[in-house]
N, C-alpha and C. Protein backbone atom coordinates (compact mmCIF):
# COMPACT_ATOMS: atom_id res chain seq x y z
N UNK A 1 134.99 49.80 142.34
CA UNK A 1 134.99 51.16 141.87
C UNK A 1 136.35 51.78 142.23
N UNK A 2 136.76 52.43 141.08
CA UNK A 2 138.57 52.70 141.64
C UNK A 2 137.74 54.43 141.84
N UNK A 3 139.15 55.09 142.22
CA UNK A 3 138.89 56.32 143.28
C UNK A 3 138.84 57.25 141.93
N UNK A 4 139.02 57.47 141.10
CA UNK A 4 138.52 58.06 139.70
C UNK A 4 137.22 58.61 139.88
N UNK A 5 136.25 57.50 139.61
CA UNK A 5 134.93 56.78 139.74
C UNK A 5 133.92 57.28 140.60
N UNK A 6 134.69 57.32 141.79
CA UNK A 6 134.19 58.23 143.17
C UNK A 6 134.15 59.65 143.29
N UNK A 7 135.65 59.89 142.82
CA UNK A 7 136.21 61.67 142.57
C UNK A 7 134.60 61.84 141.49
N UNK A 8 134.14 61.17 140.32
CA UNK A 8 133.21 61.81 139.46
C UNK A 8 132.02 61.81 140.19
N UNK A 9 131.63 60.89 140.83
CA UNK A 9 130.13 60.62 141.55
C UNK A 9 129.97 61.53 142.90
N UNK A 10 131.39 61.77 143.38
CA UNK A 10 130.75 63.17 144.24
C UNK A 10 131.17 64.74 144.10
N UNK A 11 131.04 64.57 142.28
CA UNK A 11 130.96 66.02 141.83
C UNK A 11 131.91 66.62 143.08
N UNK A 12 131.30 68.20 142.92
CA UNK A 12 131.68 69.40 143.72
C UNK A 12 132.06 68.72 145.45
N UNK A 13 133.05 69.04 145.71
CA UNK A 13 133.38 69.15 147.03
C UNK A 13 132.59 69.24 148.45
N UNK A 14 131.86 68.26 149.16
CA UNK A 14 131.17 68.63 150.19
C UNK A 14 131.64 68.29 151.54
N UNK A 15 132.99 67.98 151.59
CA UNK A 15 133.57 67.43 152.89
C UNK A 15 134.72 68.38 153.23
N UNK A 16 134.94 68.49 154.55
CA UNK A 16 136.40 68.68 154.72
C UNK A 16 137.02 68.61 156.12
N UNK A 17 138.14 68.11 156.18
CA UNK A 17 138.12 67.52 157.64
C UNK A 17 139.21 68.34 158.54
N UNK A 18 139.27 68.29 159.62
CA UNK A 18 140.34 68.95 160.72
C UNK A 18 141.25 67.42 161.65
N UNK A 19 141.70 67.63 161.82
CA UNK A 19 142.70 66.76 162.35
C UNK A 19 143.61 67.48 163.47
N UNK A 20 142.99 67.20 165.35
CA UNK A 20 144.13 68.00 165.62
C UNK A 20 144.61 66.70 166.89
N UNK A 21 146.14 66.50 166.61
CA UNK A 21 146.88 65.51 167.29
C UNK A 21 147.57 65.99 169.01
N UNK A 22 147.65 64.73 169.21
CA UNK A 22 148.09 65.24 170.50
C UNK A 22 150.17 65.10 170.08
N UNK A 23 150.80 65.72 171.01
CA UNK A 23 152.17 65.82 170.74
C UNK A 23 152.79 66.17 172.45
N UNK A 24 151.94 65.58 172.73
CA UNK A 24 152.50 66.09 174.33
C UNK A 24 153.43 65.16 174.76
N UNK A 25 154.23 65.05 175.76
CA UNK A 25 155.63 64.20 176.17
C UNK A 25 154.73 62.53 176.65
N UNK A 26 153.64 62.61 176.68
CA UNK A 26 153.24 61.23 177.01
C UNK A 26 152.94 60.59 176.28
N UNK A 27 153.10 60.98 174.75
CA UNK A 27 152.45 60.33 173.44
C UNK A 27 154.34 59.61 172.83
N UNK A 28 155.61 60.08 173.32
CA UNK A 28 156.58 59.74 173.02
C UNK A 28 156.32 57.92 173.15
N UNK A 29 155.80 57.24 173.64
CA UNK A 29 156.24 55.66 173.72
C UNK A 29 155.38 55.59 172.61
N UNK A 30 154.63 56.26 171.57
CA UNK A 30 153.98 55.45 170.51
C UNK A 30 153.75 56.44 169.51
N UNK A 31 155.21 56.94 168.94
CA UNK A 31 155.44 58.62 168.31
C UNK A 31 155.41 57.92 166.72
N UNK A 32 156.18 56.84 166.66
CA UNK A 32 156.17 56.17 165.44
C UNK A 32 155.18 56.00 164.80
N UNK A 33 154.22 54.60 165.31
CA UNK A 33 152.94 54.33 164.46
C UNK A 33 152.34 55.34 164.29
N UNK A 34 151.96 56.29 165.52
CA UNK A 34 151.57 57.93 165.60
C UNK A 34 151.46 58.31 163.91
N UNK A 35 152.84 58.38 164.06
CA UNK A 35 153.36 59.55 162.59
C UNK A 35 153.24 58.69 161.36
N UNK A 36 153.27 56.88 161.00
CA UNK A 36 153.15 56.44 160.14
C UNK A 36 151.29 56.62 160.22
N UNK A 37 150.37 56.41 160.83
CA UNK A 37 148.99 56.70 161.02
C UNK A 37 148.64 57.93 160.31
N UNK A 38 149.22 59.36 161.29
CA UNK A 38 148.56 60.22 160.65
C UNK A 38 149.50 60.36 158.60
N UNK A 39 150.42 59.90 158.59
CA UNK A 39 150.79 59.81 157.12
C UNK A 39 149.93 59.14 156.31
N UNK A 40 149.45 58.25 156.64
CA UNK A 40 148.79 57.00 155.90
C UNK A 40 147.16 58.16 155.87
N UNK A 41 146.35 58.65 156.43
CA UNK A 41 145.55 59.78 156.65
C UNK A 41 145.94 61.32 155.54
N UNK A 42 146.55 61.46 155.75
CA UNK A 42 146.73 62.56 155.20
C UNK A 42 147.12 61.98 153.49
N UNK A 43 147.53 61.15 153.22
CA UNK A 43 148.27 60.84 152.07
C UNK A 43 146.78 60.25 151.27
N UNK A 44 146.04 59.64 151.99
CA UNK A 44 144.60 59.17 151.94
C UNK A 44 143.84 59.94 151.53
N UNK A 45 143.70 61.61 152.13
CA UNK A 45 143.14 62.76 152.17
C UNK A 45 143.28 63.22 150.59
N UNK A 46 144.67 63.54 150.51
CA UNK A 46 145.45 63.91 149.50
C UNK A 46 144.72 63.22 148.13
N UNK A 47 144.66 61.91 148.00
CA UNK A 47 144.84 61.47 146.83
C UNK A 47 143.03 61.49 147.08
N UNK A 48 142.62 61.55 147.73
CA UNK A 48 140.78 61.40 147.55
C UNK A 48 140.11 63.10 147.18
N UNK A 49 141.39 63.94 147.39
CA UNK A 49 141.36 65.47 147.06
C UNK A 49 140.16 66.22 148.17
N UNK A 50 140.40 65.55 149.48
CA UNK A 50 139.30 65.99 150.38
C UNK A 50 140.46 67.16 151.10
N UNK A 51 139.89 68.31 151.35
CA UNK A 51 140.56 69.25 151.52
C UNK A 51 140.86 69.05 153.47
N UNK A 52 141.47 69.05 154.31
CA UNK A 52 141.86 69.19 155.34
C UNK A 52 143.25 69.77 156.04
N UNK A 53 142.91 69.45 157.46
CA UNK A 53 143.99 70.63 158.12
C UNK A 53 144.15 69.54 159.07
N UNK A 54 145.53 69.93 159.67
CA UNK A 54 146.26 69.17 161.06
C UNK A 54 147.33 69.74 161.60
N UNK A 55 146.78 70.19 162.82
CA UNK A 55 147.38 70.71 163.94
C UNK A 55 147.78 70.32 164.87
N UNK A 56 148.45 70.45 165.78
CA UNK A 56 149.23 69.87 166.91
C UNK A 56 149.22 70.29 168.14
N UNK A 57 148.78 69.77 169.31
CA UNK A 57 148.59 70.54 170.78
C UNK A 57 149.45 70.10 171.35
N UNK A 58 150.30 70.87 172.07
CA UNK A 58 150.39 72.34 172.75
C UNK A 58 150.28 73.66 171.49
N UNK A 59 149.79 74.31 171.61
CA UNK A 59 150.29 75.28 170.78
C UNK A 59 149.66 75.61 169.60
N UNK A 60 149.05 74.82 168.85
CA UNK A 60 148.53 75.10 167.54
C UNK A 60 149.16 74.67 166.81
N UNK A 61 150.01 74.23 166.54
CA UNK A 61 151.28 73.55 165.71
C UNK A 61 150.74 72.80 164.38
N UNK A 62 150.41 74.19 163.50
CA UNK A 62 149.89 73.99 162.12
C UNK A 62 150.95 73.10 160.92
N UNK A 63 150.64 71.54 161.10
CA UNK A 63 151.46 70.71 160.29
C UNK A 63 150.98 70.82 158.94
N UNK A 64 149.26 71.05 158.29
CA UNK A 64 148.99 71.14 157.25
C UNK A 64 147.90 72.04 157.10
N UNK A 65 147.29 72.93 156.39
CA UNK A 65 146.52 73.71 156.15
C UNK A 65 145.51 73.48 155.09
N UNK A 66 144.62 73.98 154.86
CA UNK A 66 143.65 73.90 153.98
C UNK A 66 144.23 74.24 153.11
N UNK A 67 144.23 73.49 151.70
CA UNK A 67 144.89 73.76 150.30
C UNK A 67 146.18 73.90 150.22
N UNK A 68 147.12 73.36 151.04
CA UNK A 68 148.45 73.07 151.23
C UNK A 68 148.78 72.06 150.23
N UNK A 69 149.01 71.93 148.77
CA UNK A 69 149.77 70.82 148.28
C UNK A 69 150.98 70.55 147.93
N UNK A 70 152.03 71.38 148.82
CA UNK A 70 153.08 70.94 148.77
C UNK A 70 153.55 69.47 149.65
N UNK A 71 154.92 69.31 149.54
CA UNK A 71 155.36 68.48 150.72
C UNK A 71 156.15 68.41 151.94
N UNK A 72 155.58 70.17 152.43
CA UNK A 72 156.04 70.13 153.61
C UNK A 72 155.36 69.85 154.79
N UNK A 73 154.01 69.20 154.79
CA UNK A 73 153.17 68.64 155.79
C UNK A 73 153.84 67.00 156.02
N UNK A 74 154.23 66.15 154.70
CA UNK A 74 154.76 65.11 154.91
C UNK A 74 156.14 65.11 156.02
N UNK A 75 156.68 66.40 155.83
CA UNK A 75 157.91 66.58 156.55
C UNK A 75 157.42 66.32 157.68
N UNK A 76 156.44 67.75 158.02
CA UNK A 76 155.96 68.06 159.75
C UNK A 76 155.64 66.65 160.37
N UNK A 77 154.97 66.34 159.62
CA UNK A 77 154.55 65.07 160.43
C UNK A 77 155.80 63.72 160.71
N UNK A 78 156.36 63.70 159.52
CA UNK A 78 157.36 63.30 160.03
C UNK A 78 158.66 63.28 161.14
N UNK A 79 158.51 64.61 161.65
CA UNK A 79 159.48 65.61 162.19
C UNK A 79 158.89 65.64 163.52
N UNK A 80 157.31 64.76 163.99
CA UNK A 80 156.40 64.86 164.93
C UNK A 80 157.19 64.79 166.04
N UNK A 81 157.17 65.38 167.31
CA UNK A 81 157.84 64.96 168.57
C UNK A 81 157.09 65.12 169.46
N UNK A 82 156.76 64.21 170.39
CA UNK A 82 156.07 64.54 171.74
C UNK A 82 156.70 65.01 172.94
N UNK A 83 156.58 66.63 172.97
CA UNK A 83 157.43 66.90 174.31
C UNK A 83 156.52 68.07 174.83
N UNK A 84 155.77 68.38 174.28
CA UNK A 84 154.92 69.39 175.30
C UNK A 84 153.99 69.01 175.72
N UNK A 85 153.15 70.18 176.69
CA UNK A 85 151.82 70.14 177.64
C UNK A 85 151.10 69.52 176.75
N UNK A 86 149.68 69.60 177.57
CA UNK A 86 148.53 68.64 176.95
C UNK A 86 147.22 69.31 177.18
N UNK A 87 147.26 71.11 177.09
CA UNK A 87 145.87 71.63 176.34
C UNK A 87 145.87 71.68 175.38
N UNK A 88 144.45 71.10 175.39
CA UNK A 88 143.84 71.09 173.42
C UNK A 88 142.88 71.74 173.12
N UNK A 89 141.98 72.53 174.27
CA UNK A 89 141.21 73.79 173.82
C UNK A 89 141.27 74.50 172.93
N UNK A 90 142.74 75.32 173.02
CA UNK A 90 143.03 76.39 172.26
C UNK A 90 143.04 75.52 170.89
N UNK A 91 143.90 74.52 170.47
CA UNK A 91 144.09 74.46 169.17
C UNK A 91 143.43 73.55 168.52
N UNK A 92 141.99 72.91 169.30
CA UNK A 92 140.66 72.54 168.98
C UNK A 92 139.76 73.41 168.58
N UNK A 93 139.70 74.61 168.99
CA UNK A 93 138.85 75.86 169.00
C UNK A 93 139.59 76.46 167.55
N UNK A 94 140.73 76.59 167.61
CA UNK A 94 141.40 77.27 166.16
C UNK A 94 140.65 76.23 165.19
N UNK A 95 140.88 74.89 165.39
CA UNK A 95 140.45 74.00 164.36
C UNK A 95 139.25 73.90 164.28
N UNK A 96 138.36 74.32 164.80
CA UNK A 96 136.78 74.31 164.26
C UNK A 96 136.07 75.45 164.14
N UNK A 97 137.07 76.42 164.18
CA UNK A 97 136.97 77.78 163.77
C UNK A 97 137.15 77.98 161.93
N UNK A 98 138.07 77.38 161.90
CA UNK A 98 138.67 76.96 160.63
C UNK A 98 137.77 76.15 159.80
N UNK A 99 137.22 74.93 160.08
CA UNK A 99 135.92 74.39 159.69
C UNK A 99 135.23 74.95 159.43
N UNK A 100 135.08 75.40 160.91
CA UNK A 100 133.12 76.67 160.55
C UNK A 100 133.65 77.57 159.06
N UNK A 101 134.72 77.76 158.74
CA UNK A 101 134.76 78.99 158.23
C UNK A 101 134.65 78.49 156.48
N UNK A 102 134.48 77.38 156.42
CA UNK A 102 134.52 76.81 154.99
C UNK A 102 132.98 76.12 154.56
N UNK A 103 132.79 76.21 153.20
CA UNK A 103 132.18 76.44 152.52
C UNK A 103 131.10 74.90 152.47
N UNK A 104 131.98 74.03 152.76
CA UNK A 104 131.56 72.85 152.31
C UNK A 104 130.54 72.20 153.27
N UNK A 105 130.05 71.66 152.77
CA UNK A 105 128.42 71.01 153.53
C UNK A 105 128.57 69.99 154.98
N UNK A 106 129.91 69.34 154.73
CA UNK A 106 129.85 68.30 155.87
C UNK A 106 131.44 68.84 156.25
N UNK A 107 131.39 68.95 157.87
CA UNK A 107 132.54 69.15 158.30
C UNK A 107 132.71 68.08 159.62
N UNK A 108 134.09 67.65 159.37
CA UNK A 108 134.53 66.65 160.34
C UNK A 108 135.54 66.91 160.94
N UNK A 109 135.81 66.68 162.40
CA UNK A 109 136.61 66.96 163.12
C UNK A 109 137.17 66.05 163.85
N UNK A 110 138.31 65.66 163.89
CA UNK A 110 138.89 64.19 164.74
C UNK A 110 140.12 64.81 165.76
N UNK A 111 139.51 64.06 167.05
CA UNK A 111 140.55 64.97 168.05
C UNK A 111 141.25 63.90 168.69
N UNK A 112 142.99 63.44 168.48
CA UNK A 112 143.58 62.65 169.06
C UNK A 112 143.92 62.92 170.80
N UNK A 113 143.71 62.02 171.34
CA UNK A 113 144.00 62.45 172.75
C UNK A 113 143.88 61.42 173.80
N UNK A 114 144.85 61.54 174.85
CA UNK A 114 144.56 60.45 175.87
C UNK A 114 143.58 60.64 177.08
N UNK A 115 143.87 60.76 178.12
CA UNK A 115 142.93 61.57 179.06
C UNK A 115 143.13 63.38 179.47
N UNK A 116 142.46 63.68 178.79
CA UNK A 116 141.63 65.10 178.55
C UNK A 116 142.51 65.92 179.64
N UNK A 117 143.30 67.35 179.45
CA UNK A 117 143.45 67.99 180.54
C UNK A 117 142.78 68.71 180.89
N UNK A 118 141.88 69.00 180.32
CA UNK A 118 140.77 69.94 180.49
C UNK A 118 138.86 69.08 180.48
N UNK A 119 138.95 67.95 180.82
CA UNK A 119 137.98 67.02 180.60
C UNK A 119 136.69 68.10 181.02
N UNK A 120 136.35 68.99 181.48
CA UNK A 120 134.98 69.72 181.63
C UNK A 120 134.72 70.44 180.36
N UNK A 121 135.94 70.99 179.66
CA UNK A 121 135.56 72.15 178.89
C UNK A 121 135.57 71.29 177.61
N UNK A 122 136.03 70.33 177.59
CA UNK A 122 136.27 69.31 176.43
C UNK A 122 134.58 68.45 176.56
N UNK A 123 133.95 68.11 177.73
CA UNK A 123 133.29 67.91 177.27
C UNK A 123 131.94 68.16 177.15
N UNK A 124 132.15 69.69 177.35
CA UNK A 124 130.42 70.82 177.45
C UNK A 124 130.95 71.02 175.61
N UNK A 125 132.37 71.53 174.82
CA UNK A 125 132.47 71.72 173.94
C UNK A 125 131.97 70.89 173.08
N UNK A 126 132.13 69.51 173.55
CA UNK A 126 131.76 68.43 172.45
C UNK A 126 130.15 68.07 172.37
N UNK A 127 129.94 68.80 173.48
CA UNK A 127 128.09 68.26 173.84
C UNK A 127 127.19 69.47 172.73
N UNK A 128 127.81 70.87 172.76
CA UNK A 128 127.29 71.73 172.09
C UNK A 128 127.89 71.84 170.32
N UNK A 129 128.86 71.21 170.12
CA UNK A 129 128.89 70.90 168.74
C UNK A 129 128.60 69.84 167.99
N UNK A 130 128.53 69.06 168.73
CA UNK A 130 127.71 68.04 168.14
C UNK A 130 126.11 68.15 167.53
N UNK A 131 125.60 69.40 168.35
CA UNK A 131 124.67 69.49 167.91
C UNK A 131 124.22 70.41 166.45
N UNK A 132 125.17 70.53 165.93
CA UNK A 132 125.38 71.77 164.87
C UNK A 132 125.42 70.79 163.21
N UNK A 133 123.86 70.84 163.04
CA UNK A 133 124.01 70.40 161.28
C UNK A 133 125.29 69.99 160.52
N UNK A 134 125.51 69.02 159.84
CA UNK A 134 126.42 68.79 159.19
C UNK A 134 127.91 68.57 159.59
N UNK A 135 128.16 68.65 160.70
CA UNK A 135 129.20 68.25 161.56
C UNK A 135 129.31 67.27 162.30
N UNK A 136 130.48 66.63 161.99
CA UNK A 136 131.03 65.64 162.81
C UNK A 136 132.38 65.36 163.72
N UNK A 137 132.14 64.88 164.64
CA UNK A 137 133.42 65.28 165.46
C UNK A 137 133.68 63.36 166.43
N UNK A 138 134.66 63.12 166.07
CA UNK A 138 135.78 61.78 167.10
C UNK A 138 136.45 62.24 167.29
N UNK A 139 136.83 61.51 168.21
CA UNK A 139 137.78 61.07 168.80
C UNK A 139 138.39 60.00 168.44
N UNK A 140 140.06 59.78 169.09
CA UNK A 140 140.88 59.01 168.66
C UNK A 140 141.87 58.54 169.70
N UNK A 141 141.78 57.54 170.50
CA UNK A 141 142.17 57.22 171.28
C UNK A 141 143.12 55.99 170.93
N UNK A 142 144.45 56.03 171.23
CA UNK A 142 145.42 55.22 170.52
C UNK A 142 146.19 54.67 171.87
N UNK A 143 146.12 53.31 172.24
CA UNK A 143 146.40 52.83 173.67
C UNK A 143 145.99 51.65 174.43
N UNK A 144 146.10 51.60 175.76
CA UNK A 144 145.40 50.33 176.12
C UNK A 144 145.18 50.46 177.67
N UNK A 145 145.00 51.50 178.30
CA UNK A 145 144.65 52.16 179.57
C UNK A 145 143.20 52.15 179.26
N UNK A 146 142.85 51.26 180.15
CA UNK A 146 141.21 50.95 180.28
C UNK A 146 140.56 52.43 180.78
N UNK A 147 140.95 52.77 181.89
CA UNK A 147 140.86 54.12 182.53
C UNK A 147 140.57 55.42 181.58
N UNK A 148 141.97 55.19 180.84
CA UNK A 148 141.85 56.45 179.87
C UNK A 148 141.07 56.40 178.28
N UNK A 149 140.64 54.85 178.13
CA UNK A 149 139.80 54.84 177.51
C UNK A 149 138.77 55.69 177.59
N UNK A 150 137.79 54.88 178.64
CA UNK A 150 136.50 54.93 179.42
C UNK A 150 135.95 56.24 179.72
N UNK A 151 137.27 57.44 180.14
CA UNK A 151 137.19 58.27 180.18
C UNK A 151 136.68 59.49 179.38
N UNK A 152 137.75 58.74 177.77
CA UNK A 152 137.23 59.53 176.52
C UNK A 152 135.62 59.10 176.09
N UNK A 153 135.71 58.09 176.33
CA UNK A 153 134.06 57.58 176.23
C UNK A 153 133.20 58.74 176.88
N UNK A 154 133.77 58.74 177.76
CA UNK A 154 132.47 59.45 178.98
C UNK A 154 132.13 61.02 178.38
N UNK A 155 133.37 61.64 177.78
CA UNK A 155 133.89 62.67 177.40
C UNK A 155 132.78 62.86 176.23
N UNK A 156 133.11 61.87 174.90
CA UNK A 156 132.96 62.38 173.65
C UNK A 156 131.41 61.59 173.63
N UNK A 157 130.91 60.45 173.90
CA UNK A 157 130.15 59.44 173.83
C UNK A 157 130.59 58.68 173.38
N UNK A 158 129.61 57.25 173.42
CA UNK A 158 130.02 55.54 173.58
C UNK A 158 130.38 55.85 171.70
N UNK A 159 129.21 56.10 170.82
CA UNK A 159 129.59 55.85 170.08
C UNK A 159 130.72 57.05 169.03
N UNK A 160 131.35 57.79 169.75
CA UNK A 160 132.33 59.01 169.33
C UNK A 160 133.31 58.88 169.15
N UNK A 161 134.31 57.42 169.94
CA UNK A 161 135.69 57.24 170.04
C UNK A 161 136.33 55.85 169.15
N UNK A 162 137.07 56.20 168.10
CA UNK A 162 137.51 55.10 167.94
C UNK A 162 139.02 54.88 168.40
N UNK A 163 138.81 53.45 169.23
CA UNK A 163 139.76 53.31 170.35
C UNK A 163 141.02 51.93 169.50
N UNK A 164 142.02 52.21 169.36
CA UNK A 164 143.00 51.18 168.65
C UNK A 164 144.29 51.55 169.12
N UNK A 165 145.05 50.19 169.10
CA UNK A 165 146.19 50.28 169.25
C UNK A 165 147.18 51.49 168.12
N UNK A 166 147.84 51.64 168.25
CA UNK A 166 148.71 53.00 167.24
C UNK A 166 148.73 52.34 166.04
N UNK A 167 148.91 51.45 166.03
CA UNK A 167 149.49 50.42 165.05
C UNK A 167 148.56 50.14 163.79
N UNK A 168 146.92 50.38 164.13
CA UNK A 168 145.92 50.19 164.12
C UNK A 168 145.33 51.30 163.37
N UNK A 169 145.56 52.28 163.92
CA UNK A 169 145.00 53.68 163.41
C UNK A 169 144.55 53.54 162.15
N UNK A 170 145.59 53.94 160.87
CA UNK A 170 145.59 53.52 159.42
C UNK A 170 144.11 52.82 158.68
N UNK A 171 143.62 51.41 159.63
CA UNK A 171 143.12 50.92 159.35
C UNK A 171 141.75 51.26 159.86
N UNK A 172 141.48 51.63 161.04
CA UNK A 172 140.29 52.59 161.45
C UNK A 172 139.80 53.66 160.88
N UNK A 173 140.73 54.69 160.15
CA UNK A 173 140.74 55.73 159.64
C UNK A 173 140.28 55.32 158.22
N UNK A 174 140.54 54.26 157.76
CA UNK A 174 139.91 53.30 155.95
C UNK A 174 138.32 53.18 156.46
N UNK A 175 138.02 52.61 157.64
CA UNK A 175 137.12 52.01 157.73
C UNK A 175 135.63 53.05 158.12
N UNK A 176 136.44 54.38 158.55
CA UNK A 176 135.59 55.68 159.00
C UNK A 176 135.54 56.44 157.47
N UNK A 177 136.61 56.46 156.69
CA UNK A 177 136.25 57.09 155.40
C UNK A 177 135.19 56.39 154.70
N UNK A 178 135.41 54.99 154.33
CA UNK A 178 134.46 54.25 153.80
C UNK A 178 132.88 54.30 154.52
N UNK A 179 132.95 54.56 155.75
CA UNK A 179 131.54 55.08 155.74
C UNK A 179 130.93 56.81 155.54
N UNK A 180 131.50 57.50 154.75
CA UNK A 180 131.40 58.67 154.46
C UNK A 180 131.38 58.78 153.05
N UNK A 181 131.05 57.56 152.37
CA UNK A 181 130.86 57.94 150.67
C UNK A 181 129.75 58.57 150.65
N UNK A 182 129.53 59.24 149.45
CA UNK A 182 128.24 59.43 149.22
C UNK A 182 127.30 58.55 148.98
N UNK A 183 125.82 58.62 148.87
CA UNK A 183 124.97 57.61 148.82
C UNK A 183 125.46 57.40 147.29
N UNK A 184 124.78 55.80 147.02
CA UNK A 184 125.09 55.64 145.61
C UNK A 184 126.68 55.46 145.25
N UNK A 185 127.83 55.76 145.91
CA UNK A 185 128.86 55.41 145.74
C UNK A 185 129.43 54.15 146.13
């Protein structure tokens, strides 16, 4: 079934996703695959016409917005640098604020990150939205620190994190869309 095919079988719009990355100075040894990953994602997004957003912590660092089709998100992301702190409250909370605030039936939320600076509030947040109809929320753990794995595990749950080398991402991110067709697709 080519993506035509799909675009017709799930009619009207019922998805839309948030994306918020980490960019902090400890993500610099793996900034590359990083930025070819979230490209390969967003470009994915793009052509499947699923509407999403991606932001950047420290700060909020709005790389793409809801209904953005120009090509200055390809830039941002390209332009990615890891040199700041590492709260993601604030610009996790903007991003599922942003979710909540849209129309569409299934909302997904994917939060890149290594070990949590805020691991309590990160994970009472994730325990109480998870429980909210039609929402979905991972994690994205890109690395090979057993520690800081295990951690996000503990954080999001066993089955919440998908854990891959950077390199890897791209192909995790195919394999999480493909289970989000609609039935019958």
């Amino acid at each position: 079934m080519d993506i035509s095919e799909v675009k017709a079988k799930m009619g009207h719009r019922v998805a839309v996703m948030g994306i918020v990355v980490d960019r902090s100075g400890s993500i610099s040894s793996m900034l590359k695959p990083l930025q070819q990953g979230l490209m390969a994602i967003h470009l994915a997004l793009e052509e499947l016409e699923l509407s999403h957003r991606i932001a950047a912590f420290e700060g909020n660092a709005l790389l793409k917005d809801f209904g953005d089709t120009s090509p200055v998100p390809r830039a941002l992301i390209a332009g990615l640098q890891g040199a700041t702190c590492s709260r993601v409250m604030p610009t996790l909370q903007a991003t599922f604020e942003a979710l909540m605030a849209r129309s569409e039936e299934v909302k997904v939320l994917l939060l890149h990150d290594g070990a949590a600076h805020d691991p309590d509030k990160l994970a009472s947040w994730a325990q109480q939205a998870q429980c909210i109809p039609g929402f979905f929320f991972w994690g994205i753990y890109l690395g090979n620190d057993s520690q800081e794995e295990a951690a996000m595990r503990g954080l999001l749950g066993e089955d919440r994190l998908i854990a891959c080398p950077p390199w890897e991402l791209h192909l995790k991110f195919g394999n999480m869309l493909r289970a989000f067709r609609p039935v019958g697709v």
